[in-house]
Protein backbone atom coordinates (compact mmCIF):
# COMPACT_ATOMS: atom_id res chain seq x y z
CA UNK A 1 0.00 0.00 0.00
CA UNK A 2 1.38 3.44 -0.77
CA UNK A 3 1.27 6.13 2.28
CA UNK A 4 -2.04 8.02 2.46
CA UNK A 5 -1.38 11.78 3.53
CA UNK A 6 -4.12 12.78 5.46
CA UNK A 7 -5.71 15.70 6.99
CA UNK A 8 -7.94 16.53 9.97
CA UNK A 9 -10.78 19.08 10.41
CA UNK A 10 -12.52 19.07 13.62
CA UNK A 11 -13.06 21.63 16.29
CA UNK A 12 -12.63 19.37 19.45
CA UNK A 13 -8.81 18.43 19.95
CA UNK A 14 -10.08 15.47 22.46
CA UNK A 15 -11.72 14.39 19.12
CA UNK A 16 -8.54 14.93 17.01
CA UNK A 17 -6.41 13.47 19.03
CA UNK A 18 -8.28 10.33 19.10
CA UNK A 19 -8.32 9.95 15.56
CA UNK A 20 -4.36 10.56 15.38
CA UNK A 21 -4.41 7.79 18.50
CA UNK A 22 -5.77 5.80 15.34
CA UNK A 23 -4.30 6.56 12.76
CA UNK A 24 -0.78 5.96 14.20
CA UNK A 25 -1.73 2.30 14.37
CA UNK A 26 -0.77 2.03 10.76
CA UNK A 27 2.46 2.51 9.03
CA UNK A 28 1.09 3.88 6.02
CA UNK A 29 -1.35 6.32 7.52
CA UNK A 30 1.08 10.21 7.27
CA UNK A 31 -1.10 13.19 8.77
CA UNK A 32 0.00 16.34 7.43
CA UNK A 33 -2.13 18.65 9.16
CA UNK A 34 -5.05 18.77 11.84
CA UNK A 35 -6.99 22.20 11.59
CA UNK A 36 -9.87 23.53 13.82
CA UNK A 37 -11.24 25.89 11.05
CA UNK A 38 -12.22 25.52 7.41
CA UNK A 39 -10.11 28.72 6.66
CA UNK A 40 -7.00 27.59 8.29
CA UNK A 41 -7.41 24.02 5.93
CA UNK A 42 -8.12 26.10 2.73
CA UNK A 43 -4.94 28.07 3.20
CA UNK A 44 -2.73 25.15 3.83
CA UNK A 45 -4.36 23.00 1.22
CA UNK A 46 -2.97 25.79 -1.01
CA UNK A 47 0.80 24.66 -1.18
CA UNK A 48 -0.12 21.12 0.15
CA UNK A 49 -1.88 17.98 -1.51
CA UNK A 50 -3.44 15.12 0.52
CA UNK A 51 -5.14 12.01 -0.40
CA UNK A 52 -8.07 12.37 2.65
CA UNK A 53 -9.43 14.66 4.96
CA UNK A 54 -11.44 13.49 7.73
CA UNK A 55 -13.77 16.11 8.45
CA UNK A 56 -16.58 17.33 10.60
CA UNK A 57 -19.83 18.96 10.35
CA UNK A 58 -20.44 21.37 13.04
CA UNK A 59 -17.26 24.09 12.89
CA UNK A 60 -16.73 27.16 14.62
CA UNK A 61 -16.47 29.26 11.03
CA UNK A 62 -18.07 27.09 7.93
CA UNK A 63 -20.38 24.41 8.06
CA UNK A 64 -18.58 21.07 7.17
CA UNK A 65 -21.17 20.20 3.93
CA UNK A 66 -20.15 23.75 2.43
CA UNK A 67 -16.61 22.41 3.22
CA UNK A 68 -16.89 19.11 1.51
CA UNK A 69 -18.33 20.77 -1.42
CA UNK A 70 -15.61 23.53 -1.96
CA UNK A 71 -12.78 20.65 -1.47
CA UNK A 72 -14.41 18.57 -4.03
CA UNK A 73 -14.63 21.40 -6.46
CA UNK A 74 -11.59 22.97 -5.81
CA UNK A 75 -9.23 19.45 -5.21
CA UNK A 76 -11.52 16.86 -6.76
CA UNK A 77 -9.01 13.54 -6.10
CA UNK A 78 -9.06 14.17 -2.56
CA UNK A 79 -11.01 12.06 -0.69
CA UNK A 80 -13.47 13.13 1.90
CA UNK A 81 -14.73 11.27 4.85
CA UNK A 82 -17.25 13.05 7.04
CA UNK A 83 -17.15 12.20 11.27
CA UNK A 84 -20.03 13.29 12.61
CA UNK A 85 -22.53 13.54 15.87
CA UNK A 86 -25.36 13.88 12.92
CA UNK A 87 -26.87 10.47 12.27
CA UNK A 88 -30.22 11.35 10.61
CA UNK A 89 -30.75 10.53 6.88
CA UNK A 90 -31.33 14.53 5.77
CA UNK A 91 -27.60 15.27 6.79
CA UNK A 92 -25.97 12.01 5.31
CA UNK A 93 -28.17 12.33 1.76
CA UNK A 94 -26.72 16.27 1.57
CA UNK A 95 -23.38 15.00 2.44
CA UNK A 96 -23.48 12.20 -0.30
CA UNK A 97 -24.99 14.45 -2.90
CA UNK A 98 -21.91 16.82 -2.15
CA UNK A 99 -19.70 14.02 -3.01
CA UNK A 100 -18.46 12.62 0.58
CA UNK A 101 -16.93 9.38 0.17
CA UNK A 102 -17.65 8.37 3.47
CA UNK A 103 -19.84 8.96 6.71
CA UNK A 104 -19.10 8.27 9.93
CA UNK A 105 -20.41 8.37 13.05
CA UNK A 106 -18.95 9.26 16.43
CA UNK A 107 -20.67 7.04 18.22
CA UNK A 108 -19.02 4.11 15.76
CA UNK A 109 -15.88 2.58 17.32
CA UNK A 110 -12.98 4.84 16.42
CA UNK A 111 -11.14 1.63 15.89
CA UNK A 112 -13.28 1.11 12.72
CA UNK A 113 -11.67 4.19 11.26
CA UNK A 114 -8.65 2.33 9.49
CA UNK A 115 -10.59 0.17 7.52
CA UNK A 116 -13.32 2.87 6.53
CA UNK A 117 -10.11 4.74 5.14
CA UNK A 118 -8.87 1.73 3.20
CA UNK A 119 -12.57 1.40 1.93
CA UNK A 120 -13.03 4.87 0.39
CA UNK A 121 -9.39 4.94 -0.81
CA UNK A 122 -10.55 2.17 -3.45
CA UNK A 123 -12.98 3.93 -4.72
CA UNK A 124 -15.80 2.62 -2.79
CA UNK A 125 -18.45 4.52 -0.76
CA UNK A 126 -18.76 3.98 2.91
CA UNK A 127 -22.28 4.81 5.14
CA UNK A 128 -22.42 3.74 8.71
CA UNK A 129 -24.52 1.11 9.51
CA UNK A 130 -25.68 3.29 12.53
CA UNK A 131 -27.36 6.33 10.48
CA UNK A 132 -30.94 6.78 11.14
CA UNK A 133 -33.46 4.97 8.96
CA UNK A 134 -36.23 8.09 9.91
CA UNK A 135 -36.62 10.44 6.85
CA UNK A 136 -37.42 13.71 8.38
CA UNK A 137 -39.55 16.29 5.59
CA UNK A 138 -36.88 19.23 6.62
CA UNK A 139 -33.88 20.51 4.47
CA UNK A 140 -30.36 20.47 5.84
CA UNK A 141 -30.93 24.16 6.56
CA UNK A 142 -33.72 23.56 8.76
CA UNK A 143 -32.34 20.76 10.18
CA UNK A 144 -29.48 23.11 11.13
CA UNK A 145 -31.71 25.97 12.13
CA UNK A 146 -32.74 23.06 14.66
CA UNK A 147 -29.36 21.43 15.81
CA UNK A 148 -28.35 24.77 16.95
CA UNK A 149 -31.59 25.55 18.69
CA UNK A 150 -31.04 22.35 20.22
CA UNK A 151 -27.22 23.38 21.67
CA UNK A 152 -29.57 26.01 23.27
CA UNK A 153 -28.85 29.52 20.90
CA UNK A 154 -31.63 31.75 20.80
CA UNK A 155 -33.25 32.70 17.41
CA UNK A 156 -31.48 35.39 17.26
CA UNK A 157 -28.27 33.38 18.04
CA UNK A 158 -29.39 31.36 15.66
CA UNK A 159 -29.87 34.28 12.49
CA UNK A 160 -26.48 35.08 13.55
CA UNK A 161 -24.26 32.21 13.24
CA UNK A 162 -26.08 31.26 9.83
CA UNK A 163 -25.83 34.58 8.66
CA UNK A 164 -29.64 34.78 7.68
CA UNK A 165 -32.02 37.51 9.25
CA UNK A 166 -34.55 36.84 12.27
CA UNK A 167 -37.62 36.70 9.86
CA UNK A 168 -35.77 33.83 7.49
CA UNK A 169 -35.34 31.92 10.93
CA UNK A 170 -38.62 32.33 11.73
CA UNK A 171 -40.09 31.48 8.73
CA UNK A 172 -38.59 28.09 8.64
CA UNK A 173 -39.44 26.96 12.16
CA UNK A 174 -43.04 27.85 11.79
CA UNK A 175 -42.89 25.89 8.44
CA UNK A 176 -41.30 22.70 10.72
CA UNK A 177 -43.70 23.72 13.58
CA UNK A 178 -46.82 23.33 11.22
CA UNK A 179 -45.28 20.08 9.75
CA UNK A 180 -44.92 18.57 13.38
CA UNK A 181 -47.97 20.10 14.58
CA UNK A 182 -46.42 22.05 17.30
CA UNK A 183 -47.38 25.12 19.42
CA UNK A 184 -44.15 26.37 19.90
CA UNK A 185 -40.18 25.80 19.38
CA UNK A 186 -39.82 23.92 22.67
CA UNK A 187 -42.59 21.44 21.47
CA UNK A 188 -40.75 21.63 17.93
CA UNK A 189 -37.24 20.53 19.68
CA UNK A 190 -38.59 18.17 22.10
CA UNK A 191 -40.09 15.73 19.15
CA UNK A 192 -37.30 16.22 16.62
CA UNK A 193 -34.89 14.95 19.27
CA UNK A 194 -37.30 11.29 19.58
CA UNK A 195 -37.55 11.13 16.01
CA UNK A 196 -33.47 11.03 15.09
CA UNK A 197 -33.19 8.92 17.94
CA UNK A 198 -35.18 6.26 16.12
């Protein structure tokens, strides 16, 4: 096997440094770079190639989808394999139509990560076994307008950190609200989190 030059984008360095923990089990496995923020990745992957980045959804500055897709356009060989908290269908099916080449969940054993890499570095497409068989009828952006509603933000917190105004926020969650037959957001939160635990 030739060496596989890899990078990391994730936010939580407990995270990170499992995954190096990992990836240190095998010879062939080089990491050139582990990055907390898309913008800090972008520069580096500038003067740098890689075969893989292992990359997260939920980051401080970009959102990891709008990631994936600027690293496929921009350095289409590179592989991409998304860790992630997120286990419901909407965020894996927006991944895969952005061309990940794998998902992964936290929750799976970080052991498993080796042979996931080996996997997508064939060619082949990898989906944890452990993503959530529930379709949801929300977009991504919804379902983020929910996530971070979830964390506890305010909708206002919310407009903020997706750059949208208070009325698009609004909007959205009476839209989910009337598809869920809710009264209000904490009604709203309260069943989304039973239905991606499905």
């Amino acid at each position: 096997m030739d060496t596989i030059s890899i990078a990391i984008l994730e936010d939580h360095s407990v995270v990170t440094q499992g995954i190096i923990s990992v990836l240190k089990t095998n010879p062939f496995f080089s990491l050139k770079g582990e990055f907390h923020k898309a913008a800090d990745l972008f520069s580096f992957l500038e003067s740098n190639a890689i075969h893989l980045l292992i990359l997260d959804i939920d980051l401080p500055d970009r959102n990891g989808i709008d990631v994936l897709r600027e690293v496929k356009e921009k350095y289409p060989k590179t592989k991409v394999i998304i860790f992630s908290l997120h286990g419901s269908r909407v965020y894996v099916e927006d991944a895969v139509k952005a061309k990940a080449d794998g998902y992964m969940l936290k929750s799976d054993p970080i052991t498993d990560m080796p042979g996931i890499i080996e996997t997508v570095m064939k060619g082949e497409t990898y989906i944890s076994s452990g993503v959530s068989q529930v379709q949801l009828p929300f977009s991504p952006f919804q379902i983020e307008i929910l996530n971070l509603l979830v964390k506890g933000l305010s909708q206002n917190e919310v407009a903020d950190r997706i750059q949208k105004s208070r009325k698009t926020v609004e909007y959205h969650l009476n839209q989910m609200r009337t598809k869920f037959a809710c009264k209000n957001n904490n009604e709203l939160i309260s069943k989304y989190e039973k239905e991606i635990q499905k």
